[in-house]
PDB file of N, CA and C in Angstrom:
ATOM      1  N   UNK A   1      -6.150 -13.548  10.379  1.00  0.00           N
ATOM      2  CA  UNK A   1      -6.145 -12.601   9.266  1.00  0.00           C
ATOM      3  C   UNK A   1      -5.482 -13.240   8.047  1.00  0.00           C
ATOM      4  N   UNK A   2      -6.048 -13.165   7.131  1.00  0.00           N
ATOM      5  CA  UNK A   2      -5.513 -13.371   5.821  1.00  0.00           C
ATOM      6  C   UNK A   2      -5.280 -12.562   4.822  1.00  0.00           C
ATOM      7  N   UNK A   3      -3.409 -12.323   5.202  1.00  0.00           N
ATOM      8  CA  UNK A   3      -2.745 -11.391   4.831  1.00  0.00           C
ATOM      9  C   UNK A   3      -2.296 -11.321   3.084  1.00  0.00           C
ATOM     10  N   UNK A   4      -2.572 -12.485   2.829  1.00  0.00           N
ATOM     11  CA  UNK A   4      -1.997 -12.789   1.118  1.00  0.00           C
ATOM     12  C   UNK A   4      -3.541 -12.167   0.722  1.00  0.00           C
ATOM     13  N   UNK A   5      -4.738 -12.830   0.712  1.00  0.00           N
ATOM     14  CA  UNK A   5      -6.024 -12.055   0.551  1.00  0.00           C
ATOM     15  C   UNK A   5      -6.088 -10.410   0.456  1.00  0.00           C
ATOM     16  N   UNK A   6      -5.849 -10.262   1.506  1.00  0.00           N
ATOM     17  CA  UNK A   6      -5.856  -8.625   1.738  1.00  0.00           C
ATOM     18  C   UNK A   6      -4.653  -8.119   0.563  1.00  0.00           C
ATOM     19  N   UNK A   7      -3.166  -8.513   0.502  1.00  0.00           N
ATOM     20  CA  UNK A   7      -3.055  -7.706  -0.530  1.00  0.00           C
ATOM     21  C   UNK A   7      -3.227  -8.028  -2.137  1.00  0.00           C
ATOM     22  N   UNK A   8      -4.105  -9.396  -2.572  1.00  0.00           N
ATOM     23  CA  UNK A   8      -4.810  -9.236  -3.900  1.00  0.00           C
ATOM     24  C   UNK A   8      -5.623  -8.353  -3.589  1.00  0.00           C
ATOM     25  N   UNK A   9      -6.186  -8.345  -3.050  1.00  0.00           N
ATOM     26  CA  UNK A   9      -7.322  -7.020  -3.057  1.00  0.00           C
ATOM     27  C   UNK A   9      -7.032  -5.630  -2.976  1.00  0.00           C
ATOM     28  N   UNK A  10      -6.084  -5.134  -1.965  1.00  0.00           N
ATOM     29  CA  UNK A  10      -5.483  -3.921  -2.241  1.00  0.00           C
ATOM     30  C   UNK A  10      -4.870  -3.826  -3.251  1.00  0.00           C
ATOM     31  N   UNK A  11      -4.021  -4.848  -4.359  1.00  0.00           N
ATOM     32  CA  UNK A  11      -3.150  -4.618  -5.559  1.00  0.00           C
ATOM     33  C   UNK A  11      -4.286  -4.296  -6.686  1.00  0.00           C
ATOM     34  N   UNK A  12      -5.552  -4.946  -6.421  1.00  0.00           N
ATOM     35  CA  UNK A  12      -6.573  -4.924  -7.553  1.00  0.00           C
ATOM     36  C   UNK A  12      -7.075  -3.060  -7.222  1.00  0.00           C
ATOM     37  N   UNK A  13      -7.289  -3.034  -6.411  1.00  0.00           N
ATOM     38  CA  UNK A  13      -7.948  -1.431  -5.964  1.00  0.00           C
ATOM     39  C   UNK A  13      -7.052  -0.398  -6.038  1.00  0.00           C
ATOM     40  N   UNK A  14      -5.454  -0.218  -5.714  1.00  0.00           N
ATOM     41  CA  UNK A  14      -4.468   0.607  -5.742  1.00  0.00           C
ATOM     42  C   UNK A  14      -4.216   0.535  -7.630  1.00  0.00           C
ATOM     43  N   UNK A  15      -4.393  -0.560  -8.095  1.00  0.00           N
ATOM     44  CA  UNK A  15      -4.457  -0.269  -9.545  1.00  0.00           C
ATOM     45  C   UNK A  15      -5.925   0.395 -10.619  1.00  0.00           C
ATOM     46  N   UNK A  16      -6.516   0.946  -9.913  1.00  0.00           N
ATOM     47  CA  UNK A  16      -7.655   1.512  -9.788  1.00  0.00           C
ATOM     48  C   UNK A  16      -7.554   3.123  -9.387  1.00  0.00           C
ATOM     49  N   UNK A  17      -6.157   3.032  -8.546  1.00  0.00           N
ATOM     50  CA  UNK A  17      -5.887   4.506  -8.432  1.00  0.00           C
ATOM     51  C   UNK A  17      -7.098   5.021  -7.157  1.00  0.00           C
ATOM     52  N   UNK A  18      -7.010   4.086  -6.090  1.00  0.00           N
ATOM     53  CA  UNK A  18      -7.711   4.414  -5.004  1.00  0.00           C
ATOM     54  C   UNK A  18      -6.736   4.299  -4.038  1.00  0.00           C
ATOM     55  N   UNK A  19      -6.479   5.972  -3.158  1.00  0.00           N
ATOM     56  CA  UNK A  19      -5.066   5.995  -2.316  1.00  0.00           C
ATOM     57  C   UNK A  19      -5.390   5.196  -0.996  1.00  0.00           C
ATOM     58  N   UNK A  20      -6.731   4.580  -0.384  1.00  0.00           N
ATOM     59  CA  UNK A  20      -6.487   4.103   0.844  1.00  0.00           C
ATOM     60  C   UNK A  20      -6.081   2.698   0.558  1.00  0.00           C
ATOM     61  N   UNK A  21      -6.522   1.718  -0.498  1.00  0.00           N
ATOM     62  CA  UNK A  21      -5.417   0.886  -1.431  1.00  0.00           C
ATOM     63  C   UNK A  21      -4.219   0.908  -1.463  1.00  0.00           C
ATOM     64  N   UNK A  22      -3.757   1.924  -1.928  1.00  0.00           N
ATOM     65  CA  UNK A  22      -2.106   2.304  -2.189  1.00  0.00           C
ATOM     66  C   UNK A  22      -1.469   2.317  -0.809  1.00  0.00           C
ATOM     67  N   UNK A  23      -2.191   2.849  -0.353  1.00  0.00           N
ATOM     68  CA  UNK A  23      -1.559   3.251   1.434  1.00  0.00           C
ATOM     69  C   UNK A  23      -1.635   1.697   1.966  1.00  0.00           C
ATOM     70  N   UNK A  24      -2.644   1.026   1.893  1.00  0.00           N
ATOM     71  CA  UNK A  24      -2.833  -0.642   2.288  1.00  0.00           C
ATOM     72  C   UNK A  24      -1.689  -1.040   1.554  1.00  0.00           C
ATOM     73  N   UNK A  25      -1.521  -1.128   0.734  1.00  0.00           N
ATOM     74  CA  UNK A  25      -0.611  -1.762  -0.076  1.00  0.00           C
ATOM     75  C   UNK A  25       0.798  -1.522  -0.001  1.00  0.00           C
ATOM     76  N   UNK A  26       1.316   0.016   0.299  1.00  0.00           N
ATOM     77  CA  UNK A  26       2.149   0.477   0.905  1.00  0.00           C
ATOM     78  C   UNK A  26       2.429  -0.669   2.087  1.00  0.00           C
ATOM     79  N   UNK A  27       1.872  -0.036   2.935  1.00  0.00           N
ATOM     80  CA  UNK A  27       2.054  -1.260   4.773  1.00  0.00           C
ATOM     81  C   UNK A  27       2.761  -2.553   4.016  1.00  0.00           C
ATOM     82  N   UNK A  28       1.763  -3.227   3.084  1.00  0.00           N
ATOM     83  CA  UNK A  28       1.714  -4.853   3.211  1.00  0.00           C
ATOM     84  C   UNK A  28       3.240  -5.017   2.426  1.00  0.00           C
ATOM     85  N   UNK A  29       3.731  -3.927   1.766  1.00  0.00           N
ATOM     86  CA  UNK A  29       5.199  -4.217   1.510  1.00  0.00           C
ATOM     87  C   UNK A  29       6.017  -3.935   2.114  1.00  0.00           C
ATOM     88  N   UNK A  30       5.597  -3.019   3.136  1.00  0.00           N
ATOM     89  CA  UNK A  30       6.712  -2.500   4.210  1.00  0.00           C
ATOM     90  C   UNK A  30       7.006  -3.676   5.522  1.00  0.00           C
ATOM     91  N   UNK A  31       5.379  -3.978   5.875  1.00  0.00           N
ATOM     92  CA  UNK A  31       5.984  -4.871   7.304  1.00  0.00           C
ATOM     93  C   UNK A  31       5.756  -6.504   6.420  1.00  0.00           C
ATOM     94  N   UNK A  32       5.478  -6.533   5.148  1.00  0.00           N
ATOM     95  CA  UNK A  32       5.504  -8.096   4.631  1.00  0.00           C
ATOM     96  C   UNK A  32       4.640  -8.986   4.607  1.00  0.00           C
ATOM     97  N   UNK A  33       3.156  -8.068   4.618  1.00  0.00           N
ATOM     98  CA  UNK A  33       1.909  -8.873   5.151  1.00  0.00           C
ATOM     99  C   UNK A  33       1.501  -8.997   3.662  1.00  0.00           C
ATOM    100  N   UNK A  34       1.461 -10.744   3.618  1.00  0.00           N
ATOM    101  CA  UNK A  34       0.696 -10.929   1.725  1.00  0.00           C
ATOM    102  C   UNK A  34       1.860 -11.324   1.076  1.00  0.00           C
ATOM    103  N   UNK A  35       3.214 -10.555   1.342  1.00  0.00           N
ATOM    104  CA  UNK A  35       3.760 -10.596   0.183  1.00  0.00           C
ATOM    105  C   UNK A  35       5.646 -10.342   1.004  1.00  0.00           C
ATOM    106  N   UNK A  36       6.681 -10.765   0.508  1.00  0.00           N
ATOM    107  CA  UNK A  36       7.726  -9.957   0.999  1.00  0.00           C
ATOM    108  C   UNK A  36       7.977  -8.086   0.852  1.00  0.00           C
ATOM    109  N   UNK A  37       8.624  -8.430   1.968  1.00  0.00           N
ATOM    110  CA  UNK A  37       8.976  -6.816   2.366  1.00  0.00           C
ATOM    111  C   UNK A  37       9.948  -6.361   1.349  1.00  0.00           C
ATOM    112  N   UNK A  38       9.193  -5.431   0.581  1.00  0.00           N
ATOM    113  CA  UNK A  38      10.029  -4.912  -0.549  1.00  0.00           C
ATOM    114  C   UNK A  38      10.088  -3.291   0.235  1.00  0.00           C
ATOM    115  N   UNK A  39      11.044  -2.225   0.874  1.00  0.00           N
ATOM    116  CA  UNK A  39      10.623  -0.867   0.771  1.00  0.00           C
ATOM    117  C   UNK A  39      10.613   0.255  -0.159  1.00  0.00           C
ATOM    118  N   UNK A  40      11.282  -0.475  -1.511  1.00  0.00           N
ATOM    119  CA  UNK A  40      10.977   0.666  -2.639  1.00  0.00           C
ATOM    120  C   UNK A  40      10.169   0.402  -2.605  1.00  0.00           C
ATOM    121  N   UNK A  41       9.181  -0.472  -3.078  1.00  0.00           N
ATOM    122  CA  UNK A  41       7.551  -0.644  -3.366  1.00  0.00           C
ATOM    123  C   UNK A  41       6.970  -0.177  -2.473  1.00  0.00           C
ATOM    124  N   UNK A  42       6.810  -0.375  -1.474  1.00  0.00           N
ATOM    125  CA  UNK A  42       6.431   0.365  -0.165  1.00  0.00           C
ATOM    126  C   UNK A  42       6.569   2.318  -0.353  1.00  0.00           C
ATOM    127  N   UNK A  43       7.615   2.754  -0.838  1.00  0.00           N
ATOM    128  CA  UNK A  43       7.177   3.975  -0.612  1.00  0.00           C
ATOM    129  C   UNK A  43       6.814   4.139  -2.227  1.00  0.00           C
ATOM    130  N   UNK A  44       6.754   3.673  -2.876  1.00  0.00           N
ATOM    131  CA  UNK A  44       6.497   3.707  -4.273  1.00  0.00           C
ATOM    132  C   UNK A  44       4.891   4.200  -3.838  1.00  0.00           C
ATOM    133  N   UNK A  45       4.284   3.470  -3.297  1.00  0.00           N
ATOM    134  CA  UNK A  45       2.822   2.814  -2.946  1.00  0.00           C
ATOM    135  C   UNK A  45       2.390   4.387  -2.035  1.00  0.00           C
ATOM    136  N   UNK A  46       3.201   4.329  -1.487  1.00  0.00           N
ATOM    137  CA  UNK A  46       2.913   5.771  -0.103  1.00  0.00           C
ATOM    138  C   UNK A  46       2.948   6.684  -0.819  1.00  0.00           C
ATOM    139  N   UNK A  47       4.184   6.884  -1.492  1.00  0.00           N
ATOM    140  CA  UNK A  47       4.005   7.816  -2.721  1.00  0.00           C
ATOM    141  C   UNK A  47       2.982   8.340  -3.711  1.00  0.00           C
ATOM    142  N   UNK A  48       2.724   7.849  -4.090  1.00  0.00           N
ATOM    143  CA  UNK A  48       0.917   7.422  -4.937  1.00  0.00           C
ATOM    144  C   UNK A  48      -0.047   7.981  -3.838  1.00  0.00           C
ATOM    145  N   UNK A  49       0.141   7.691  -2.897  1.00  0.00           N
ATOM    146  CA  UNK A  49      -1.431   7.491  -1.838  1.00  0.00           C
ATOM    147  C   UNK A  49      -1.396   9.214  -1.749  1.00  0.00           C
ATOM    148  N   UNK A  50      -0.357   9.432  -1.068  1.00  0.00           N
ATOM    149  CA  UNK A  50       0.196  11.004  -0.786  1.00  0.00           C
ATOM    150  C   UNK A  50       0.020  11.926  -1.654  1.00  0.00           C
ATOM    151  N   UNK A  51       0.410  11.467  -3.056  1.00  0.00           N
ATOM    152  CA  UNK A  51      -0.056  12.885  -3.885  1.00  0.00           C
ATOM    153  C   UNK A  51      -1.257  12.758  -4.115  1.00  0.00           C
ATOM    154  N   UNK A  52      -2.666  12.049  -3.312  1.00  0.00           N
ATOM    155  CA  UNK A  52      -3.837  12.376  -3.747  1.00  0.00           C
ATOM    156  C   UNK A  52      -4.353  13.017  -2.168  1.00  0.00           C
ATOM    157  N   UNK A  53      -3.184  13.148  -1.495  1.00  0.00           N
ATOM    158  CA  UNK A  53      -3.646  13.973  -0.027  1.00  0.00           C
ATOM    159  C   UNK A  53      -4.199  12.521   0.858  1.00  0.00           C
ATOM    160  N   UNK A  54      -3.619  11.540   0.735  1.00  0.00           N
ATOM    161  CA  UNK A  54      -4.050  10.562   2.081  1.00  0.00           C
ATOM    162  C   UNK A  54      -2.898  10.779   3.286  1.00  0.00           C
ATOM    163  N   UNK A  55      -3.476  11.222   4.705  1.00  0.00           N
ATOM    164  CA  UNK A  55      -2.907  11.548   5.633  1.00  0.00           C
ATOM    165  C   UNK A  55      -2.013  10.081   5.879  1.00  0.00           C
ATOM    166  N   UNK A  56      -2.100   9.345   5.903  1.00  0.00           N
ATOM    167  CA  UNK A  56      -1.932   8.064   6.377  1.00  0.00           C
ATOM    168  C   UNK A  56      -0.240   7.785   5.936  1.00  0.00           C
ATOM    169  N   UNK A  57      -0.939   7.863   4.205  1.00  0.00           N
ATOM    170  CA  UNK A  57       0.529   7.722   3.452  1.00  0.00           C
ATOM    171  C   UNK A  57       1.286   8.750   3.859  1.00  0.00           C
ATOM    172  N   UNK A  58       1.120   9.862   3.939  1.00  0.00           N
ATOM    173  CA  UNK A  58       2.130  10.456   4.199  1.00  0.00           C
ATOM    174  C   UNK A  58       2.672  10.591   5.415  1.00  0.00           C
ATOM    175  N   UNK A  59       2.185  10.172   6.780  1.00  0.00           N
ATOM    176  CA  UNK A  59       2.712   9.905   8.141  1.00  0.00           C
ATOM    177  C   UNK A  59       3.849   8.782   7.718  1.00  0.00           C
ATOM    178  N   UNK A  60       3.885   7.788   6.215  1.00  0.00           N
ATOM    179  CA  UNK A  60       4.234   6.548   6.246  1.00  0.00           C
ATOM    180  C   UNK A  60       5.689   7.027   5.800  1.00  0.00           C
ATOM    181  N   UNK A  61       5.746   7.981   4.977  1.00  0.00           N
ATOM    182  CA  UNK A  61       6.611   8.627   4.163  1.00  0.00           C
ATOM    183  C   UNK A  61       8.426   8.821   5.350  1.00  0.00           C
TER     184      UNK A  61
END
């Protein structure tokens, strides 16, 4: 898996304001896939996903 890949692509799409993006993007700062583990950014990201009603993000919350 190519984890740095996956989150240019979720950073390009979550800035697009698409929550299963944000929620991807969420994860990849939480467990560090792509990028270091930041967890403000991480719920920053979940945050976002959640107020458009993604179940995911908000299990992440």
């Amino acid at each position: 898996e190519n984890f740095e890949e996956a989150f240019r692509y979720y950073t390009l799409a979550a800035d697009q304001g698409i929550a299963d993006a944000e929620t991807g993007l969420g994860c990849c700062y939480h467990n560090g896939e792509g990028t270091e583990v930041d967890l403000g950014k991480a719920r920053y990201w979940f945050e976002r996903a959640a107020a458009k009603g993604n179940e995911p993000a908000m299990r992440n919350l």
